[in-house]
N, C-alpha and C. Protein backbone atom coordinates (compact mmCIF):
# COMPACT_ATOMS: atom_id res chain seq x y z
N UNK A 1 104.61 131.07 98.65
CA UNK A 1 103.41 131.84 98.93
C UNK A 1 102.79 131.44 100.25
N UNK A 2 101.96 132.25 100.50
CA UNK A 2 101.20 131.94 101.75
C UNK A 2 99.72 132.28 101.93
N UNK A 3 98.58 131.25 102.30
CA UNK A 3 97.79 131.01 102.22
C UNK A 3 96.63 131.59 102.96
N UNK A 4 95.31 132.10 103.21
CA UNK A 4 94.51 132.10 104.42
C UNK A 4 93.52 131.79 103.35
N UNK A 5 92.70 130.12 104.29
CA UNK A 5 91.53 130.35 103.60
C UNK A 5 90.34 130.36 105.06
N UNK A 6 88.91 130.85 104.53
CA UNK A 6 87.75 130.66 105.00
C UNK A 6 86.54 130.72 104.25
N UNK A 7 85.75 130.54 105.24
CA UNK A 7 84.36 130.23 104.49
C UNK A 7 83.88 128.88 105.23
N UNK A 8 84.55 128.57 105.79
CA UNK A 8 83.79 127.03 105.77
C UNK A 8 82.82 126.98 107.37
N UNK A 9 82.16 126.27 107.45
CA UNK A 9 81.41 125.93 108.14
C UNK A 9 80.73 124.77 108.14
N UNK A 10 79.42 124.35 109.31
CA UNK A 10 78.70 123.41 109.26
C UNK A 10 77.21 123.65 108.47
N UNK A 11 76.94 122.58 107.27
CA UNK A 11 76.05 123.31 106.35
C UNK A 11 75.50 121.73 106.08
N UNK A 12 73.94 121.68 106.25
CA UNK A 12 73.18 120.71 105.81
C UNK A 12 73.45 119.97 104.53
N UNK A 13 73.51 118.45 104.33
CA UNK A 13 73.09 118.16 103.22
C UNK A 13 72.48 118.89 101.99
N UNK A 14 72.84 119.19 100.89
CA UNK A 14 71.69 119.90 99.84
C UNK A 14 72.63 121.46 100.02
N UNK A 15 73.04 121.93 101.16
CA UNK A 15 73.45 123.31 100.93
C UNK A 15 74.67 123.54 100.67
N UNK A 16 74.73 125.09 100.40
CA UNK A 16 75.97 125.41 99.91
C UNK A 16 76.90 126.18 100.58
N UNK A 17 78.40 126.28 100.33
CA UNK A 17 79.16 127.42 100.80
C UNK A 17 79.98 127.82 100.01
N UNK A 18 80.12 128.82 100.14
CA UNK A 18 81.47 129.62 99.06
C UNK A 18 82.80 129.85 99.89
N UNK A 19 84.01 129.38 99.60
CA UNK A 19 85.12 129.58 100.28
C UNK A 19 86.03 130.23 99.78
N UNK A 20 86.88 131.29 100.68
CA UNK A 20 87.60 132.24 100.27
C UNK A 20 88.80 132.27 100.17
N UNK A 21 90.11 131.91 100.15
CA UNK A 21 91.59 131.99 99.78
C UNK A 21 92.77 133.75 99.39
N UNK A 22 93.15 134.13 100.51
CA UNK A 22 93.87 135.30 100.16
C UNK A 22 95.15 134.47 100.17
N UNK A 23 96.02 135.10 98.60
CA UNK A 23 97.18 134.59 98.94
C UNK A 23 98.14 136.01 98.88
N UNK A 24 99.01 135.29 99.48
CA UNK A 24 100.37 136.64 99.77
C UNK A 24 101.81 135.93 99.24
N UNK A 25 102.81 137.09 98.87
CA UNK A 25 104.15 136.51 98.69
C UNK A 25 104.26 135.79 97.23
N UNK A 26 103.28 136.12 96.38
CA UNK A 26 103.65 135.36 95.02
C UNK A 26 102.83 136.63 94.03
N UNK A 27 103.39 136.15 92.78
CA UNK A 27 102.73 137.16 91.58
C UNK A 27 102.09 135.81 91.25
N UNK A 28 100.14 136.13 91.85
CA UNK A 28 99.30 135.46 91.65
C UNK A 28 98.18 135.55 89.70
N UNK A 29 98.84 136.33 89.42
CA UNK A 29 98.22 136.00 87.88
C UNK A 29 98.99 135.17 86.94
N UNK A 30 100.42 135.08 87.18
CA UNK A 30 101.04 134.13 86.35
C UNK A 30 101.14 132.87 87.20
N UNK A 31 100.26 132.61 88.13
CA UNK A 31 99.84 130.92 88.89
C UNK A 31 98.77 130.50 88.14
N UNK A 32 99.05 128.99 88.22
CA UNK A 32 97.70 128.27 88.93
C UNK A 32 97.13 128.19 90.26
N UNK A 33 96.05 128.57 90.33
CA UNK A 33 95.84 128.15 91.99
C UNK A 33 94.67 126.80 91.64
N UNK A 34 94.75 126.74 93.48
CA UNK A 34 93.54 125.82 93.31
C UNK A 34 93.20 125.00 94.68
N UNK A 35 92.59 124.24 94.84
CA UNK A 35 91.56 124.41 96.11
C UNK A 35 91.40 122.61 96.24
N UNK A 36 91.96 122.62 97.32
CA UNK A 36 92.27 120.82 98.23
C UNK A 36 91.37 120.77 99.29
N UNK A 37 91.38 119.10 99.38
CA UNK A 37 90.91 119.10 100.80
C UNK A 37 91.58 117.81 100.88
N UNK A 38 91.71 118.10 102.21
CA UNK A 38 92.23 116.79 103.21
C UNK A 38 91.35 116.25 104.58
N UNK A 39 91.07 114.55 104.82
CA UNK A 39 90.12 113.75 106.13
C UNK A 39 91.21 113.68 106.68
N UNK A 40 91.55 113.43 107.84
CA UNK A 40 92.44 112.75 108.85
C UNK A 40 92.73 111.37 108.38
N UNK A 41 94.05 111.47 108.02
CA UNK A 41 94.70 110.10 107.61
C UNK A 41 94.83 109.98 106.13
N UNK A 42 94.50 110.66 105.34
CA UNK A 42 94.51 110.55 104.12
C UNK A 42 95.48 111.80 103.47
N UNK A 43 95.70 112.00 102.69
CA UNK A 43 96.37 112.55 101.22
C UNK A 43 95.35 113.86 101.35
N UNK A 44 96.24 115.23 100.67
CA UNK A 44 95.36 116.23 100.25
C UNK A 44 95.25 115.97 98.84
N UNK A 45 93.79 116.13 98.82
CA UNK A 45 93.13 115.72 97.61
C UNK A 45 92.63 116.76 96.59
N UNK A 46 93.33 116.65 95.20
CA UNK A 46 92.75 118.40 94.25
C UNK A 46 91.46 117.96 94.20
N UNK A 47 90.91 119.48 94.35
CA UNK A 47 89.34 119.95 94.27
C UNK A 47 88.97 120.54 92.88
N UNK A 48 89.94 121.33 92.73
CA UNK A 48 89.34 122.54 91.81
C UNK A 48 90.75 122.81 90.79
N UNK A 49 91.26 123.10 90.04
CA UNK A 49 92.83 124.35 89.56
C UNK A 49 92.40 125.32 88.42
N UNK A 50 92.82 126.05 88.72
CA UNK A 50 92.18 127.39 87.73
C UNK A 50 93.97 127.81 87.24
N UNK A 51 94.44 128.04 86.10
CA UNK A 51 95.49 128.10 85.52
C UNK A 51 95.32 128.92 85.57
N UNK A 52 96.32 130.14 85.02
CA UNK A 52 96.39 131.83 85.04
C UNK A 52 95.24 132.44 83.56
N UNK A 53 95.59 131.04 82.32
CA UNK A 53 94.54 131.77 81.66
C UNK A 53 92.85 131.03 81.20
N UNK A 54 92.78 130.63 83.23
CA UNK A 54 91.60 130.32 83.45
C UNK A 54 90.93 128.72 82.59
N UNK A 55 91.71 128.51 82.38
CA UNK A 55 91.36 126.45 82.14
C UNK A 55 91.26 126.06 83.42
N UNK A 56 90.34 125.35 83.35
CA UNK A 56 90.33 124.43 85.16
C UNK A 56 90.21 123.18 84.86
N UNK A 57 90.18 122.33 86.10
CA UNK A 57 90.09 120.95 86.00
C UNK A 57 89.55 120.80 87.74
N UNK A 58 88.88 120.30 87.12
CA UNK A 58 88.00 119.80 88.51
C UNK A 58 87.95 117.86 89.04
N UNK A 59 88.19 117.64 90.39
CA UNK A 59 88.45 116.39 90.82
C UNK A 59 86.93 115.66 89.96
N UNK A 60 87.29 114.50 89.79
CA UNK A 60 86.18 113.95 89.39
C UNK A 60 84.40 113.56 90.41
N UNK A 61 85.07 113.71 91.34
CA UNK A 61 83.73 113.81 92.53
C UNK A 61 83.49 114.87 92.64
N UNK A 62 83.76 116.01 92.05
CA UNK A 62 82.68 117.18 91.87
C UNK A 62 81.39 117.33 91.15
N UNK A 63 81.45 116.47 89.80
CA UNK A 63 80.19 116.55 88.79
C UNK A 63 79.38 117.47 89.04
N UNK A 64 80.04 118.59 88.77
CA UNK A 64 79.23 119.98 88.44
C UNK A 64 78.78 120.75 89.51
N UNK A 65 79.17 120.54 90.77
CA UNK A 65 78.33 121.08 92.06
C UNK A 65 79.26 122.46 92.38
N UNK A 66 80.31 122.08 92.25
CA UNK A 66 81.66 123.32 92.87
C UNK A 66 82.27 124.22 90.94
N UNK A 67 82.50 125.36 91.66
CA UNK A 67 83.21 126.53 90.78
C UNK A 67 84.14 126.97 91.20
N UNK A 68 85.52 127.11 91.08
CA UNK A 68 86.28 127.95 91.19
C UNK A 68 86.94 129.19 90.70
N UNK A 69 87.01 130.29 91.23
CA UNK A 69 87.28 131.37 90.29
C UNK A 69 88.21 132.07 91.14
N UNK A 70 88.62 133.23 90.62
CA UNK A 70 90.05 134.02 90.87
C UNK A 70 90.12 135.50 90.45
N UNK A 71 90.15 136.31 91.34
CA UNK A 71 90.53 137.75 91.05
C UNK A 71 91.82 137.84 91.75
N UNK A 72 92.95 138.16 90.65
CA UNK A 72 94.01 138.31 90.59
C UNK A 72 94.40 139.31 90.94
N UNK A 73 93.71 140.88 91.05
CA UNK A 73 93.83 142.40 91.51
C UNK A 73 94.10 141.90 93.33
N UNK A 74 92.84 141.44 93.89
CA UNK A 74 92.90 140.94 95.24
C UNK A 74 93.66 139.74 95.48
N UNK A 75 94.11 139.47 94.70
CA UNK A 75 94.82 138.03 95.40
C UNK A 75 93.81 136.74 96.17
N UNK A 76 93.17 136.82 95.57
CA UNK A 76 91.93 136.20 95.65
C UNK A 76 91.37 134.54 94.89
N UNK A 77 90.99 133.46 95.57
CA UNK A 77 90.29 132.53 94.95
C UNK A 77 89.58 132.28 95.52
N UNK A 78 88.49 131.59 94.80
CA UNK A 78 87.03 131.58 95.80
C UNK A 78 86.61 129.88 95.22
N UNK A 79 85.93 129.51 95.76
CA UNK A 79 85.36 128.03 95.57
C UNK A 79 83.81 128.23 96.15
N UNK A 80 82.63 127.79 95.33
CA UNK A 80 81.78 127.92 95.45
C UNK A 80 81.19 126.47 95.56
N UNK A 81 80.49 126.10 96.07
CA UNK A 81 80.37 124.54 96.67
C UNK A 81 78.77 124.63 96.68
N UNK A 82 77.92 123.72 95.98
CA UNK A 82 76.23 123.45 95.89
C UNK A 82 76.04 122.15 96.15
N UNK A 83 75.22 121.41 96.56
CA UNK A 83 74.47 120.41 96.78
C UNK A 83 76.06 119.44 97.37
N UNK A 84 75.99 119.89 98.51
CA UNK A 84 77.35 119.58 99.47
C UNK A 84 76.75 118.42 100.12
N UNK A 85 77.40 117.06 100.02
CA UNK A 85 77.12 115.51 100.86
C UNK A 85 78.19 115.40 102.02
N UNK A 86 77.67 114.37 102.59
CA UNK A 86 78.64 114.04 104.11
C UNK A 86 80.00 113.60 103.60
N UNK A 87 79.71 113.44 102.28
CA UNK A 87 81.34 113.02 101.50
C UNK A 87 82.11 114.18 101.68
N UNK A 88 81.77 114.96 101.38
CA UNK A 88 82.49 116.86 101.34
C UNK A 88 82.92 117.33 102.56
N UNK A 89 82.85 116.62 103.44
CA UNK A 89 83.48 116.68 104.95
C UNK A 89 84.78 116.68 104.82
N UNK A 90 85.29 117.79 105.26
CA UNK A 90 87.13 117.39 105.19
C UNK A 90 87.59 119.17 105.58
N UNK A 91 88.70 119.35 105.25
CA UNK A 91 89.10 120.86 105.89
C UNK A 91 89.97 121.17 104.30
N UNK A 92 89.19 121.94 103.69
CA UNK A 92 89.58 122.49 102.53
C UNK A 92 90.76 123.58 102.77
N UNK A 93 91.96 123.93 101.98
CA UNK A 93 92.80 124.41 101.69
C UNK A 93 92.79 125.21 100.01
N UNK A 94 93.80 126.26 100.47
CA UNK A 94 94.18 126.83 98.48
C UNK A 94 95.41 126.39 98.57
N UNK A 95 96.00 126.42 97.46
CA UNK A 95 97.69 126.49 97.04
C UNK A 95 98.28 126.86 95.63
N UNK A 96 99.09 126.64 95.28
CA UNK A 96 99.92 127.23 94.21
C UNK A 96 100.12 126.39 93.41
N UNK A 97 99.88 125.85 91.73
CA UNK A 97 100.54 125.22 91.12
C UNK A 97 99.39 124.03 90.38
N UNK A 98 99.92 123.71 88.78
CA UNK A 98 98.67 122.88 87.89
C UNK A 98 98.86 121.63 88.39
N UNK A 99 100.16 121.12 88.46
CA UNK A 99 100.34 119.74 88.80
C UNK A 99 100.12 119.35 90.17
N UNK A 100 101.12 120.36 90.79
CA UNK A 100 100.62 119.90 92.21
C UNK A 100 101.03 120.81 93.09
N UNK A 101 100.38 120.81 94.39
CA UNK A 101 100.51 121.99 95.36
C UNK A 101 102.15 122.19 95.51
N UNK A 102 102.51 123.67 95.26
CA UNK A 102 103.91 124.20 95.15
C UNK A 102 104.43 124.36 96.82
N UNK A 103 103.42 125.38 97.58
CA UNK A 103 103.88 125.66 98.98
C UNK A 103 103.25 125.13 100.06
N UNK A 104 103.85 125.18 101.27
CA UNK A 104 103.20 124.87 102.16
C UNK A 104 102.16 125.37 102.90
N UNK A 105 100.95 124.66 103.13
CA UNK A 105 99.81 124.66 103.75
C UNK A 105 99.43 125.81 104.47
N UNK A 106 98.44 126.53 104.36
CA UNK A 106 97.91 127.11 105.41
C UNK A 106 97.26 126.32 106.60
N UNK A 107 96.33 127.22 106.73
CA UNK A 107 95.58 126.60 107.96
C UNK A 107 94.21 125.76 107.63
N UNK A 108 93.73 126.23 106.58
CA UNK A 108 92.89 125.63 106.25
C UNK A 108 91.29 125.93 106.44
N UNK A 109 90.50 125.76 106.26
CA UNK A 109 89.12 125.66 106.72
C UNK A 109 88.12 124.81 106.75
N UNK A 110 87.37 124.30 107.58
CA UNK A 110 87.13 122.78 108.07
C UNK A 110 85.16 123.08 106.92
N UNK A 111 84.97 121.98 106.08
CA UNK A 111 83.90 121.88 106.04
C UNK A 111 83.03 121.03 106.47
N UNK A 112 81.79 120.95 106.94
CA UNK A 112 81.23 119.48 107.59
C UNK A 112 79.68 119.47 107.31
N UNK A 113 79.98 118.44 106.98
CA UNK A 113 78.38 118.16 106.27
C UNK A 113 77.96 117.14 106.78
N UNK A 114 76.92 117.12 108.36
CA UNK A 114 76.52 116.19 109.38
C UNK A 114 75.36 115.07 108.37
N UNK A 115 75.46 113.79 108.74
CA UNK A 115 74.78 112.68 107.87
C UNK A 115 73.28 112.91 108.67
């Protein structure tokens, strides 16, 4: 599959953004998707996974702030992000798969949350 995400931007402490994911090249209702981020030098790290019949699992440094959801007609996942810290700095990605990201990377979209 192949990836485009956006949404991201530079967003204060306390605020929020919603990020968008079109995917192409896969039959996206019988996936998991789900929503990474990666700092420079480190590992891409799961955020979010939404299974096809919608169980998720969320990284444990979310505690309740982020949602992920999925319209499968559009090829579509979205990540909704609230009370965003300078921790949440990183360039978020979507991908394919419960265990672990299936394809390769898009481009990504950078979030930054200035201290």
């Amino acid at each position: 599959g192949q990836f485009v995400e956006s949404g991201g931007g530079l967003v204060q402490p306390g605020g929020s953004l919603k990020l968008t994911c079109v995917a192409s090249g896969i039959s996206m209702m019988i996936e998991a998707m789900g929503w990474y981020r990666q700092v420079p030098g480190l590992e891409h790290e799961p955020v979010a996974i939404i299974s096809a019949l919608d169980t998720i699992k969320y990284g444990d440094f979310v505690k309740g702030r982020f949602t992920i959801s999925r319209n499968d007609d559009q090829k579509m996942i979205y990540l909704q992000m609230n009370n965003l810290t300078t921790e949440d700095t990183a360039v978020y990605y979507c991908n394919r798969g419960w265990r672990q990201a299936e394809d390769p990377w898009g481009q990504g979209t950078l979030v930054a949350v200035p201290s």
